[in-house]
Protein backbone atom coordinates (compact mmCIF):
# COMPACT_ATOMS: atom_id res chain seq x y z
CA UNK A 1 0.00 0.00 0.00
CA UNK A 2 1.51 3.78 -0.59
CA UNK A 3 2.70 5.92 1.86
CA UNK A 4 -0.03 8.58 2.71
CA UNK A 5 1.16 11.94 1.52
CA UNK A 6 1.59 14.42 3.99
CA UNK A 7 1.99 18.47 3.96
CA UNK A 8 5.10 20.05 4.87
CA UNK A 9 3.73 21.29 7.80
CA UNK A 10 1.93 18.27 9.46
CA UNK A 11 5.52 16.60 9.25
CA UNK A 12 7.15 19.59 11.00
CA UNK A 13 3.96 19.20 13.75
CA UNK A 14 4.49 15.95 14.27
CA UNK A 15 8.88 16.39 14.41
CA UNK A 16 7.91 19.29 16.99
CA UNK A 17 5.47 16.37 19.06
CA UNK A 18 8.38 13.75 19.02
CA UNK A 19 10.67 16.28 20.36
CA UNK A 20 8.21 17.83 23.18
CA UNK A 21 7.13 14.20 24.26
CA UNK A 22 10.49 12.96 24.36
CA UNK A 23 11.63 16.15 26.76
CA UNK A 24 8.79 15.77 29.16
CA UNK A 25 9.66 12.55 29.00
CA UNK A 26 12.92 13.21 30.70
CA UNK A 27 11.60 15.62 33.17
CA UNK A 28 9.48 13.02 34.46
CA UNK A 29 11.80 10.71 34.84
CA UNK A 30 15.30 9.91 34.76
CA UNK A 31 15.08 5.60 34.63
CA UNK A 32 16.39 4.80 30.80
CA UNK A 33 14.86 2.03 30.22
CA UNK A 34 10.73 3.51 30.00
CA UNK A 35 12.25 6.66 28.95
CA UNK A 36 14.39 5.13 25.81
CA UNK A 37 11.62 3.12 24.97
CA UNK A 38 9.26 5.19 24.91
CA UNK A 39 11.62 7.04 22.52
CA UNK A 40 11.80 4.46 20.37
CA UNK A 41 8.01 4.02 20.76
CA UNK A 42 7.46 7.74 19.53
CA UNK A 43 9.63 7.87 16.43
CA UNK A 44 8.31 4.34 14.87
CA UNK A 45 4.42 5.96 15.60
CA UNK A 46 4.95 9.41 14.04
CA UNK A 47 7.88 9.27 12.05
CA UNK A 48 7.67 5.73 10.67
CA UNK A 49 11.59 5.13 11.73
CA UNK A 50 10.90 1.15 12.63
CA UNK A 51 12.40 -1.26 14.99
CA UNK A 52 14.39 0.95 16.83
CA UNK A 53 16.97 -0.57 19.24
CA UNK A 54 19.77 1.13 21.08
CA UNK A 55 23.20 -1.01 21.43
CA UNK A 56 25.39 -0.52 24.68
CA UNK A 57 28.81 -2.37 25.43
CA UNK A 58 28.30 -5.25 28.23
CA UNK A 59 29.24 -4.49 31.95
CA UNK A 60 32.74 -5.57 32.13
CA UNK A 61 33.13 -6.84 28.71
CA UNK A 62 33.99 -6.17 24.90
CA UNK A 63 30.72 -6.78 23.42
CA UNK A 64 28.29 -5.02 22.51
CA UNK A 65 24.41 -5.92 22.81
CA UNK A 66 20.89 -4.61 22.29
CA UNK A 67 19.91 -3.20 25.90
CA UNK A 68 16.34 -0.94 24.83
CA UNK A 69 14.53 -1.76 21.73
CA UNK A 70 10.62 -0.80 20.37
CA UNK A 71 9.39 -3.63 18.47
CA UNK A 72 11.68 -6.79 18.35
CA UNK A 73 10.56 -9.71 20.52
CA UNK A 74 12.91 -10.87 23.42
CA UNK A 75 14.52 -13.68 21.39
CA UNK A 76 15.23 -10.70 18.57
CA UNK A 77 16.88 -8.36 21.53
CA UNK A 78 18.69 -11.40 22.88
CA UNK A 79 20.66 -12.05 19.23
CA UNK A 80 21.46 -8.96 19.34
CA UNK A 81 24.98 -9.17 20.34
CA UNK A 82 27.99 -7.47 18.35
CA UNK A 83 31.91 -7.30 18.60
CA UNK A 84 33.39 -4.01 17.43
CA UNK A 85 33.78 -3.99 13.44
CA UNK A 86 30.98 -6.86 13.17
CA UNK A 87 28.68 -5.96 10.03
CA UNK A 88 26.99 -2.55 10.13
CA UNK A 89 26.59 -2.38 13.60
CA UNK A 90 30.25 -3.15 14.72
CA UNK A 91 31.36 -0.76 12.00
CA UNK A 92 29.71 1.91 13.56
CA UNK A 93 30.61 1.03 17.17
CA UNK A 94 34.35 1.06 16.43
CA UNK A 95 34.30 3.95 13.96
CA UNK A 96 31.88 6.62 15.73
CA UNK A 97 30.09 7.56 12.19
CA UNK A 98 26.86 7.44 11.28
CA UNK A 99 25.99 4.68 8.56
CA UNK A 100 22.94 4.58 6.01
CA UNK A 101 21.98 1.48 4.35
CA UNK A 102 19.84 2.25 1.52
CA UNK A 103 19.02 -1.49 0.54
CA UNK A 104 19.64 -4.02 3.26
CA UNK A 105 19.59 -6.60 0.62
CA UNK A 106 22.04 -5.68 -1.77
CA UNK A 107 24.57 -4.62 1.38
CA UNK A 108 26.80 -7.64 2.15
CA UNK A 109 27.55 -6.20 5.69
CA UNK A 110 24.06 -6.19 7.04
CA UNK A 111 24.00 -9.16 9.30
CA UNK A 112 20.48 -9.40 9.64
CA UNK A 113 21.60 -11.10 12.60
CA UNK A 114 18.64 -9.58 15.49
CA UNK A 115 15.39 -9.21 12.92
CA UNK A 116 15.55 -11.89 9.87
CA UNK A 117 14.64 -10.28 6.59
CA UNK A 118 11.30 -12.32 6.17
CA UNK A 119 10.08 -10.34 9.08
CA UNK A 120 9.83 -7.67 7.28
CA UNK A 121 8.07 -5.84 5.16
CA UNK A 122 8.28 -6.90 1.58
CA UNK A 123 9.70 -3.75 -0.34
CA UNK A 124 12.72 -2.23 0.04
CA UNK A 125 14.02 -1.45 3.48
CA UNK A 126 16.81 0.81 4.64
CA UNK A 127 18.93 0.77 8.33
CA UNK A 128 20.30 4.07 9.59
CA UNK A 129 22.76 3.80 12.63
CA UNK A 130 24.03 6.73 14.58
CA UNK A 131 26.87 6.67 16.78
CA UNK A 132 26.19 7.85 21.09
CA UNK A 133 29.27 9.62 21.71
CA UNK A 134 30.30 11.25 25.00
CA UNK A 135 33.51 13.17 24.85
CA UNK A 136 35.30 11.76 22.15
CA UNK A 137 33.65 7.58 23.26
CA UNK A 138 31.20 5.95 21.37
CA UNK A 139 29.02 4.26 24.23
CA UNK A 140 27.04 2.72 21.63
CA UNK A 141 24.62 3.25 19.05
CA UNK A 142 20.49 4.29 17.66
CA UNK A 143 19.45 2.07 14.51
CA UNK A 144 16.28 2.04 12.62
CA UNK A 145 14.63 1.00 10.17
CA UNK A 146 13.13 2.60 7.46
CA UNK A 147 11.08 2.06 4.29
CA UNK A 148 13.35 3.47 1.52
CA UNK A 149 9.98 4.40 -1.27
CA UNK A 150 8.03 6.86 1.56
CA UNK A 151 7.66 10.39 0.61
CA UNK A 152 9.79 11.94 3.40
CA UNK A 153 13.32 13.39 2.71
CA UNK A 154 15.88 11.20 4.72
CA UNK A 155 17.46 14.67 5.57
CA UNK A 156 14.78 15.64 7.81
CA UNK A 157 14.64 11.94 9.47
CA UNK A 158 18.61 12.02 10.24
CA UNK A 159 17.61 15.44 11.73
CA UNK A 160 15.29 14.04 13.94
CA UNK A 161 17.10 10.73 14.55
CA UNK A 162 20.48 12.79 15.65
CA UNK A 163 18.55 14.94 18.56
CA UNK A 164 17.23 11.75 19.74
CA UNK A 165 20.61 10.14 19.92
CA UNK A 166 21.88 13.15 21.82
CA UNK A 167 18.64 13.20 23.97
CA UNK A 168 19.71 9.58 24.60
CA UNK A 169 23.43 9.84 25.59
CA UNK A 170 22.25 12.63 27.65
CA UNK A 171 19.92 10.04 29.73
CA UNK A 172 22.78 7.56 29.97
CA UNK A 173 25.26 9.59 31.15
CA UNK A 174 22.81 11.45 33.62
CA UNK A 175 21.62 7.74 34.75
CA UNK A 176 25.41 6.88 35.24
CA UNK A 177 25.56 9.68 37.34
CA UNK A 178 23.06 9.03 39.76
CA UNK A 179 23.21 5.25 39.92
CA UNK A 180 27.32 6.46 40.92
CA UNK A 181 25.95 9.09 43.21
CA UNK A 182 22.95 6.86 45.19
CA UNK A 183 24.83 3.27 44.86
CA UNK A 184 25.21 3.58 49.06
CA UNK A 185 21.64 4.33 49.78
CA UNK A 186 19.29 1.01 50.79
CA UNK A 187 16.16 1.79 49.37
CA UNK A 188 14.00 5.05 48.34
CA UNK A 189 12.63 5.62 51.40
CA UNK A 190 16.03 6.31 52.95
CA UNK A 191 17.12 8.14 49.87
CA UNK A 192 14.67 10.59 49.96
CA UNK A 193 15.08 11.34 53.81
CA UNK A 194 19.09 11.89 53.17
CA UNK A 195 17.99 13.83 50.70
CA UNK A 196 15.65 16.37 52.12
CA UNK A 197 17.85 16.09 55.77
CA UNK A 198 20.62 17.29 53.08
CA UNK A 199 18.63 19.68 51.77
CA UNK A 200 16.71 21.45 54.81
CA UNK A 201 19.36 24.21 55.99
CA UNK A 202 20.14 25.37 52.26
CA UNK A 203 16.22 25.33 51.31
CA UNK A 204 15.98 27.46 54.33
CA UNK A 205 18.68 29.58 54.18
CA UNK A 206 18.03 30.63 50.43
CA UNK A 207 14.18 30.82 50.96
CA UNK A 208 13.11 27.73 49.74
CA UNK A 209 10.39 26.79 52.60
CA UNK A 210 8.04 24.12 52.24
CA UNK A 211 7.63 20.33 52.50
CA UNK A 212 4.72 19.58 50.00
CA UNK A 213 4.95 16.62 47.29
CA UNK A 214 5.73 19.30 44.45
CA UNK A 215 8.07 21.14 45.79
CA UNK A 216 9.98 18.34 47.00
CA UNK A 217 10.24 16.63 43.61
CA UNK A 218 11.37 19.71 42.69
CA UNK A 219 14.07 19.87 44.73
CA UNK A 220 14.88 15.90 44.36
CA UNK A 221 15.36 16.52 40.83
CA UNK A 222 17.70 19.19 41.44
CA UNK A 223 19.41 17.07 43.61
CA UNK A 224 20.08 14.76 40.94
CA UNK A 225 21.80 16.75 38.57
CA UNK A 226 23.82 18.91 40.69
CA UNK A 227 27.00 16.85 40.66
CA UNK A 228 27.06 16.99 37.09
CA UNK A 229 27.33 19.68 34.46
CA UNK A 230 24.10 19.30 32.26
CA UNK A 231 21.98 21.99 31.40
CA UNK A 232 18.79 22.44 33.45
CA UNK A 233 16.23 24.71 32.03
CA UNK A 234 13.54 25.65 34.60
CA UNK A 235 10.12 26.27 34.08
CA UNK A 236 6.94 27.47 35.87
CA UNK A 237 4.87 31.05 36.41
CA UNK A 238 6.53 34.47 37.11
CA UNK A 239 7.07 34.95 40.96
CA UNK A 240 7.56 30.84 41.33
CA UNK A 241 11.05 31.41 42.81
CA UNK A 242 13.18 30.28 39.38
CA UNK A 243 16.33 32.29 40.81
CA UNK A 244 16.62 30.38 44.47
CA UNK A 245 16.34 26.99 42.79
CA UNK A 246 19.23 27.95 40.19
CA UNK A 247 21.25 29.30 43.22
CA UNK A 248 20.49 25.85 45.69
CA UNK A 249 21.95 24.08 42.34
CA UNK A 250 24.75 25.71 42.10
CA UNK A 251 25.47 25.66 45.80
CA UNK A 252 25.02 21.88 45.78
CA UNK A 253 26.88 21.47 42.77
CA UNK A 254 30.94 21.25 42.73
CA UNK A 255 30.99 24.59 40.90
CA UNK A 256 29.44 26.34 44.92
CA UNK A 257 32.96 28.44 45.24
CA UNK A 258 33.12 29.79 42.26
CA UNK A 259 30.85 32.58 40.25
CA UNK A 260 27.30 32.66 40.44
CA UNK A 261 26.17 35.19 37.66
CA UNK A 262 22.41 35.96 37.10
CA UNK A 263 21.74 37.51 33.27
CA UNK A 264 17.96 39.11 33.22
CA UNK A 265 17.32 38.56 29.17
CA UNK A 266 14.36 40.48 29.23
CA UNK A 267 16.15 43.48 30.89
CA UNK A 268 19.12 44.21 27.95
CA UNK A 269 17.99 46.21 25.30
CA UNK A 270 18.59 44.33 22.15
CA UNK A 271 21.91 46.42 20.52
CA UNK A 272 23.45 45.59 23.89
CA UNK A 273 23.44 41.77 24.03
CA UNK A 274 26.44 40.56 22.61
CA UNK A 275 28.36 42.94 24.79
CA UNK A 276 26.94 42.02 27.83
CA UNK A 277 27.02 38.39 27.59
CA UNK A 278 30.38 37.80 25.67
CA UNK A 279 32.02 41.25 26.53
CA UNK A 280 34.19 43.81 24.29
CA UNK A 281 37.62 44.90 23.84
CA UNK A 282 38.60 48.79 24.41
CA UNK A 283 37.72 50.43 21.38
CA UNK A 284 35.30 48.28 20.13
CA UNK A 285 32.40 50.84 19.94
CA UNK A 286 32.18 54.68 20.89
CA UNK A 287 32.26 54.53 24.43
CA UNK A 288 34.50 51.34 25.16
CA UNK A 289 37.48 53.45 26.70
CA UNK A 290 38.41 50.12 28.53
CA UNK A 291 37.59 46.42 27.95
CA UNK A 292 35.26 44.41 29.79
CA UNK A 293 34.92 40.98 30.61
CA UNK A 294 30.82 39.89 29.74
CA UNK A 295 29.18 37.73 31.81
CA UNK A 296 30.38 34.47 30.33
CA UNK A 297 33.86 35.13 31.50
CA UNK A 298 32.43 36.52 34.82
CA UNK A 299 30.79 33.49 35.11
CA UNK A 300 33.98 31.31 34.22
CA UNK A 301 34.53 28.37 36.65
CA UNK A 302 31.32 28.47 38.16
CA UNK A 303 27.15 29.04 37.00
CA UNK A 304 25.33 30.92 34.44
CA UNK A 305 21.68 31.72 34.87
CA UNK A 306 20.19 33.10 32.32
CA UNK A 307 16.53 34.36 33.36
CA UNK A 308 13.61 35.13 30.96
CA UNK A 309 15.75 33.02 28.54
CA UNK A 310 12.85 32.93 26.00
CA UNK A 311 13.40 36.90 25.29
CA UNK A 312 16.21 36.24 23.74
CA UNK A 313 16.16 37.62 20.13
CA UNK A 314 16.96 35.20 17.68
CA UNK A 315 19.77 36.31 16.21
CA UNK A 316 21.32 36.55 19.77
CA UNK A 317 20.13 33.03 20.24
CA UNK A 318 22.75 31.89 16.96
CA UNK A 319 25.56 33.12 19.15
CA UNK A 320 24.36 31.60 22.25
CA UNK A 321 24.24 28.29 20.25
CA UNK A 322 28.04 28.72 19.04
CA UNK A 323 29.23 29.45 22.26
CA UNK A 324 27.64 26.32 23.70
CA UNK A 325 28.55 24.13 21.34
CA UNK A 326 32.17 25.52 20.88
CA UNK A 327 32.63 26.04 24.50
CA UNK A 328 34.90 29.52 23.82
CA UNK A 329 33.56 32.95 22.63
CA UNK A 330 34.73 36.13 20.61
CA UNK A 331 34.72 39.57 22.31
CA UNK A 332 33.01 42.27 20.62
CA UNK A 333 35.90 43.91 18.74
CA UNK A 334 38.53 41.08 19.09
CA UNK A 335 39.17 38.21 17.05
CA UNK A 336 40.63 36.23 19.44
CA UNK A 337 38.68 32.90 20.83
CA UNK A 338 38.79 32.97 24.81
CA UNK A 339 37.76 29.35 26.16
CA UNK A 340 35.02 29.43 28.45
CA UNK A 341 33.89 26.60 31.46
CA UNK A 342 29.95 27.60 32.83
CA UNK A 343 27.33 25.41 33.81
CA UNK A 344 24.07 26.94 31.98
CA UNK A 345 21.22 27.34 33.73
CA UNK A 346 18.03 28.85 31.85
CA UNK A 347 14.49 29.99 33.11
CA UNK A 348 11.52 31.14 31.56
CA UNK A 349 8.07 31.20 32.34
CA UNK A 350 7.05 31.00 28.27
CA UNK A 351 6.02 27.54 26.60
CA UNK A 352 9.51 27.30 24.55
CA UNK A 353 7.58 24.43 22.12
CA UNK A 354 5.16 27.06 21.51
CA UNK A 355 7.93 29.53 20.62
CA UNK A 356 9.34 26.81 18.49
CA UNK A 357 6.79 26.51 16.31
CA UNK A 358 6.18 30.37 15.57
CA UNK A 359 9.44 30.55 15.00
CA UNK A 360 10.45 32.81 17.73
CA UNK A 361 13.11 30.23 18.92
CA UNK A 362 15.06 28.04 17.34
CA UNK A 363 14.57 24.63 17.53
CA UNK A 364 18.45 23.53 17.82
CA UNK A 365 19.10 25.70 21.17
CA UNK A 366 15.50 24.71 22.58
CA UNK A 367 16.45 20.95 22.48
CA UNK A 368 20.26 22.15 23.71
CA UNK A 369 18.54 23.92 27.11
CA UNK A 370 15.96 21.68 27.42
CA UNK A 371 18.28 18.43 28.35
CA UNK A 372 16.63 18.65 32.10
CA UNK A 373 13.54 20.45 32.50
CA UNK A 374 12.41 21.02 35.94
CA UNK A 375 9.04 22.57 36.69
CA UNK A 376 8.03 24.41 39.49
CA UNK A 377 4.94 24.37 41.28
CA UNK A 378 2.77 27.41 41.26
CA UNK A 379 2.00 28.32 44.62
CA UNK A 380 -1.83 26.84 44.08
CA UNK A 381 -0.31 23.97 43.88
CA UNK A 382 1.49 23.43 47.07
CA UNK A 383 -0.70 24.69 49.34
CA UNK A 384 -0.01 23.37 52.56
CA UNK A 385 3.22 25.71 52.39
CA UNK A 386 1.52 29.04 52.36
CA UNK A 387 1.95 28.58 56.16
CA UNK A 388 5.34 28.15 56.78
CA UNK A 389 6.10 31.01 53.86
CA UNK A 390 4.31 33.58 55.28
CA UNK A 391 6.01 33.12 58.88
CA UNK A 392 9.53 32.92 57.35
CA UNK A 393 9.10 36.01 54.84
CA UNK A 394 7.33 37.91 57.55
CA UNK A 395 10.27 37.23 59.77
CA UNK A 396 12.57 38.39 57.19
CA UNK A 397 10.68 41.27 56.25
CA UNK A 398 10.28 42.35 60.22
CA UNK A 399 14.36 42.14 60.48
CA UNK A 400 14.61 44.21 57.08
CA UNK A 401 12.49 47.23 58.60
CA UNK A 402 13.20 46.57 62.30
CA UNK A 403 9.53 45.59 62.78
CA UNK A 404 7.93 43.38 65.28
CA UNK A 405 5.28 42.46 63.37
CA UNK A 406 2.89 39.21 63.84
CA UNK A 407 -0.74 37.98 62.65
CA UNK A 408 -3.71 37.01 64.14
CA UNK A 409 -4.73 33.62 63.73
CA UNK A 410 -7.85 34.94 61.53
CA UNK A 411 -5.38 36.65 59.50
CA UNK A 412 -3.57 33.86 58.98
CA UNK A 413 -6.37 32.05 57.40
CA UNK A 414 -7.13 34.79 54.60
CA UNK A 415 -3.43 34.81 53.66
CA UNK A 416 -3.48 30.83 53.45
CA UNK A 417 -7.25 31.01 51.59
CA UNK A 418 -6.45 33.01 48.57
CA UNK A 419 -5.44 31.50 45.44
CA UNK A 420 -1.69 33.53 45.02
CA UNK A 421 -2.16 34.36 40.83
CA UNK A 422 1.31 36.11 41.64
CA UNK A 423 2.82 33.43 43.53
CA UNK A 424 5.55 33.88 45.92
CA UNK A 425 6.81 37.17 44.23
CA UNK A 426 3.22 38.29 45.18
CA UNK A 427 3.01 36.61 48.80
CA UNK A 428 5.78 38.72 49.40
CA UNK A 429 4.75 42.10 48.12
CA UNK A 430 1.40 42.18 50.12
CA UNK A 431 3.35 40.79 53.56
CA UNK A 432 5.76 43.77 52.80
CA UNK A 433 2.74 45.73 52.48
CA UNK A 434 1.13 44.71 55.47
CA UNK A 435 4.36 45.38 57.27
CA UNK A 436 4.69 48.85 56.52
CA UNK A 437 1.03 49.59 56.96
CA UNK A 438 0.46 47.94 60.42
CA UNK A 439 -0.41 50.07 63.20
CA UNK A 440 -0.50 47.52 65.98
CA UNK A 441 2.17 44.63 66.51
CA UNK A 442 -0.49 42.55 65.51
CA UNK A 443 -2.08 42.17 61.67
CA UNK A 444 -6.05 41.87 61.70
CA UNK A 445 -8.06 39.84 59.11
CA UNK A 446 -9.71 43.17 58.27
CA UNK A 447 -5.93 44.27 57.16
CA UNK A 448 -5.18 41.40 55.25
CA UNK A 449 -8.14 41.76 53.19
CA UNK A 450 -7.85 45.25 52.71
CA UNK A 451 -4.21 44.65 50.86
CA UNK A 452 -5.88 41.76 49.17
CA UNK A 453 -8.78 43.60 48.02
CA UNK A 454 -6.04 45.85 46.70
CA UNK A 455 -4.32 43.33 44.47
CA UNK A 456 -7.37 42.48 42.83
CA UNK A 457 -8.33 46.10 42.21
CA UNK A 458 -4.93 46.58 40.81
CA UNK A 459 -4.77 43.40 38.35
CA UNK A 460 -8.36 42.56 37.38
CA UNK A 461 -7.19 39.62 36.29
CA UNK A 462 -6.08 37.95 39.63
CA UNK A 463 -8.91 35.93 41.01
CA UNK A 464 -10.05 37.11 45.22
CA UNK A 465 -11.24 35.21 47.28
CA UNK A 466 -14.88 34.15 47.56
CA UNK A 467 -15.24 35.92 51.56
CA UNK A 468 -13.76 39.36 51.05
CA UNK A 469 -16.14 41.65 50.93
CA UNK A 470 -17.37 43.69 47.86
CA UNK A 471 -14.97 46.98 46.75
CA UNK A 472 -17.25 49.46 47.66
CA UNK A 473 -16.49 48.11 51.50
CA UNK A 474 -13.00 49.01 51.82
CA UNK A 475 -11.03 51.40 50.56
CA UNK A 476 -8.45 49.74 47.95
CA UNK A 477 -5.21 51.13 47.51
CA UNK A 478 -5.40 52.38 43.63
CA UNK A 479 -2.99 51.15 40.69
CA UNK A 480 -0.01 52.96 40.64
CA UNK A 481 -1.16 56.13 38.08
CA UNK A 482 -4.24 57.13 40.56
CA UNK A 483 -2.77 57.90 43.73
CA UNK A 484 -3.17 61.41 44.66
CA UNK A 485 -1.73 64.01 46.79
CA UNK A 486 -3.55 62.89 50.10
CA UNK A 487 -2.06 59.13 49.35
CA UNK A 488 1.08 60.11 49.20
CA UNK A 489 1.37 62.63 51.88
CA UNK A 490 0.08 60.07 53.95
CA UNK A 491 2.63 57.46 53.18
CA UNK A 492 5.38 60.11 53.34
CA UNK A 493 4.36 61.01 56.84
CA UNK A 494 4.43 57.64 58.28
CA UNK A 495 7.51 56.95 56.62
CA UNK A 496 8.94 60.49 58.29
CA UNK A 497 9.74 61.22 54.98
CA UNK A 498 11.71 58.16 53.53
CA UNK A 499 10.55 58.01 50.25
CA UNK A 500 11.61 54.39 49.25
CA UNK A 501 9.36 52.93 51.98
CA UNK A 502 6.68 55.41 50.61
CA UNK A 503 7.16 54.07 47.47
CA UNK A 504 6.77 50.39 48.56
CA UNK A 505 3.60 51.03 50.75
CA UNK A 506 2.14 52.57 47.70
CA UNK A 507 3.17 49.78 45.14
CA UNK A 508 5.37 51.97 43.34
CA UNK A 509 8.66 52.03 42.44
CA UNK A 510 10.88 55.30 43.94
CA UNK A 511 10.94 56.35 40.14
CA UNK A 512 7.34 56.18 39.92
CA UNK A 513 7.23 57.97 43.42
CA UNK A 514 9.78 60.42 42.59
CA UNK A 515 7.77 61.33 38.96
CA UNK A 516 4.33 61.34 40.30
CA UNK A 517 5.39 64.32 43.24
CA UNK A 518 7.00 66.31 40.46
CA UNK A 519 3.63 66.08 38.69
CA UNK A 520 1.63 67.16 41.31
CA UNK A 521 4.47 70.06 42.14
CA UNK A 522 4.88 69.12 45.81
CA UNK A 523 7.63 69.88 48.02
């Protein structure tokens, strides 16, 4: 029967669906065998790349054998055994290149030695094999099959085929890793309590609080990879913390006493970029009197983190590649390569496969950040650690203004009741507030809901809770362009005058503050 004809763009859809499935895949779990498989599973469904089996050497030995495979049977997997140089598959192994096979028949090196040719399908049937290397070793090898007559190019399935491979050296090595790095522990329970006993005083210290089921498979997956230099990228809503987890794994990684260098991509104007991140030599551009290091080389030794990664513009994001892959970078103005040693470290709180397939990031440095993605939990979702936040930020925020601050029990339960659309970013902006507008030592329910109110009146969009009263009860404090002169003279006299805790009780910035009393012409 033909091949069904399909448009250019279902294929890319359905390239774009391999590649998404296969990096949740990881995120979820870091075992190789379901994950490989279900690799396997994914490219022989959409792609029609058959039979695919993945070849690793023996423990202890000089053989090579099929360890994962998507449709063979067990006696298939079990011939499946090769000595470096052996047919096509031993070629490969002991050469590290990729081999095509257009005909198996008329190839005199194709052993046919795991699937016999009757097995399959009755036409003409190519084998692709593509070496897993890791630093210069070939730890084994991805091969396929194909039907040689079906309308799509073999370009774009070597394309596909080669970020899988990478995808699946990535697992291996990550899985060698761990099994290295949790070999003493007895069983899971025992794991995760070394683990989190491990983990406690850093969460704590960096402002990581909570003990709910998401956050701490958040934090057991960080634990994971922080001996090892893989990429994480982190995901999740603004205000879900992205910056403390990147700094508790780099302070758990190897790389804790050297740099830690935060880059805000959505805060450098766009003719800056290169600059910034790879630096410039004196004379480079009007203005460069000196040369500067960028925050690669600042970085050097130790961790990048590179926030609001999906702002990057894309022709920023073609340099970002080469430096990655190449491992040393160019100075604006110099020619010179300077070798470079970071551990990357992305966030963004944008759906990258989305931004894929608009084209506003490239698919090559999406699948190169997304090795390890990590999601965190919106605050919604962990619940049971409103609690404990609110008494640790309100004990931080207390020492930060010299306050001695605390709520009432009532209190407590509106802060823990409402739904958090900002998440902890947000938690922490109305506890500030509440700070800095208590008159008592104590903070009322009435308070709390006032502030609250205030939020919602200030970003329609953020859903209040079900028991505060209606807006006409309270008096909301107004978005940032509304406040008038009585507002602020208010704030400035309880302040006695300091104008950046003004600002903050108000919601504004000390710009905004500083602008809207020039507009009104007060002293």
């Amino acid at each position: 029967m033909p091949s069904t004809v399909l448009p250019a763009e279902r294929l890319q859809d359905e390239e774009l669906l391999v590649i998404r499935e296969s990096a949740r895949l990881m995120g979820k779990s870091l075992e190789p065998g379901p994950v490989i498989r279900e690799m396997l599973h994914l490219i022989s469904e959409f792609l029609g790349l058959n039979r695919g089996r993945v070849v690793l050497r023996q423990p202890g030995g000089s053989e090579f054998a099929i360890r994962y495979a998507y449709g063979l049977t067990q006696q298939e997997i079990e011939r499946g055994v090769y000595q470096p140089g052996d047919g096509v598959t031993g070629r490969v192994l002991q050469s590290g290149e990729t081999a095509i096979v257009q005909d198996i028949d008329a190839d005199p090196h194709y052993l046919a030695r795991a699937v016999e040719r009757d097995r399959l399908p009755n036409e003409t049937v190519s084998f692709i094999a593509l070496p897993l290397r890791n630093e210069g070793e070939v730890l084994g090898l991805l091969g396929v099959h194909r039907i040689r007559g079906r309308t799509r190019a073999l370009a774009d399935d070597l394309r596909i085929l080669e970020i899988i491979a990478t995808l699946i050296t990535q697992i291996l090595k990550l899985n060698d890793r761990v099994a290295e790095q949790t070999a003493r522990l007895e069983n899971e329970n025992r794991e995760l309590k070394w683990v989190l006993e491990r983990a406690a005083p850093q969460q704590a210290s960096l402002g990581i609080v909570g003990e709910s089921p998401a956050l701490r498979h958040a934090l057991r997956q960080i634990e994971q990879v922080s001996s090892t230099d893989v990429t994480v990228l982190l995901l999740g809503e603004s205000g879900t913390g992205k910056e403390l987890f990147a700094r508790a794994l780099h302070l758990s990684s190897p790389r804790r006493d050297l740099p830690f260098v935060k880059v805000n991509c959505g805060a450098i104007p766009e003719n800056l970029f290169e600059s910034e991140l790879f630096g410039y030599e004196k004379g480079a551009f009007t203005g460069a009197s000196t040369a500067r290091a960028g925050y690669f080389e600042q970085a050097h030794g130790g961790t990048l983190f590179l926030d609001e990664i999906g702002d990057l513009p894309l022709a920023m994001q073609v340099k970002l590649l080469r430096v990655l892959q190449e491992k040393s970078l160019q100075r604006v103005g110099s020619r010179r390569e300077t070798p470079i040693d970071v551990r990357i470290v992305a966030a963004t709180n944008l759906d990258l496969q989305q931004q894929v397939s608009t084209g506003r990031f490239r698919l090559d440095l999406y699948y190169r950040l997304n090795i390890i993605p990590i999601r965190l939990p919106a605050l919604r979702e962990r619940r049971e650690d409103v609690r404990p936040l609110v008494r640790h930020q309100l004990n931080l925020i207390s020492q930060s203004y010299q306050r001695n601050v605390g709520l009432t029990p009532e209190a407590m339960e509106r802060l823990a009741d409402y739904s958090w659309p900002g998440n902890i970013r947000q938690l922490r902006n109305v506890l500030e507030r509440l700070v800095l507008l208590a008159e008592g030592a104590t903070i009322s329910a009435h308070e709390v809901e006032r502030v609250i109110q205030s939020e919602a009146v200030g970003a329609p969009s953020a859903p209040a809770p079900s028991h505060l009263p209606p807006p006409s009860s309270v008096r909301p404090y107004l978005p940032a362009q509304s406040h008038d002169r009585q507002q602020i003279e208010q704030a400035l006299a309880q302040t006695h005058g300091n104008k950046s805790r003004a600002a903050q009780m108000l919601g504004l910035t000390l710009r905004q503050l500083n602008y809207r009393i020039k507009r009104l012409e007060m002293d």
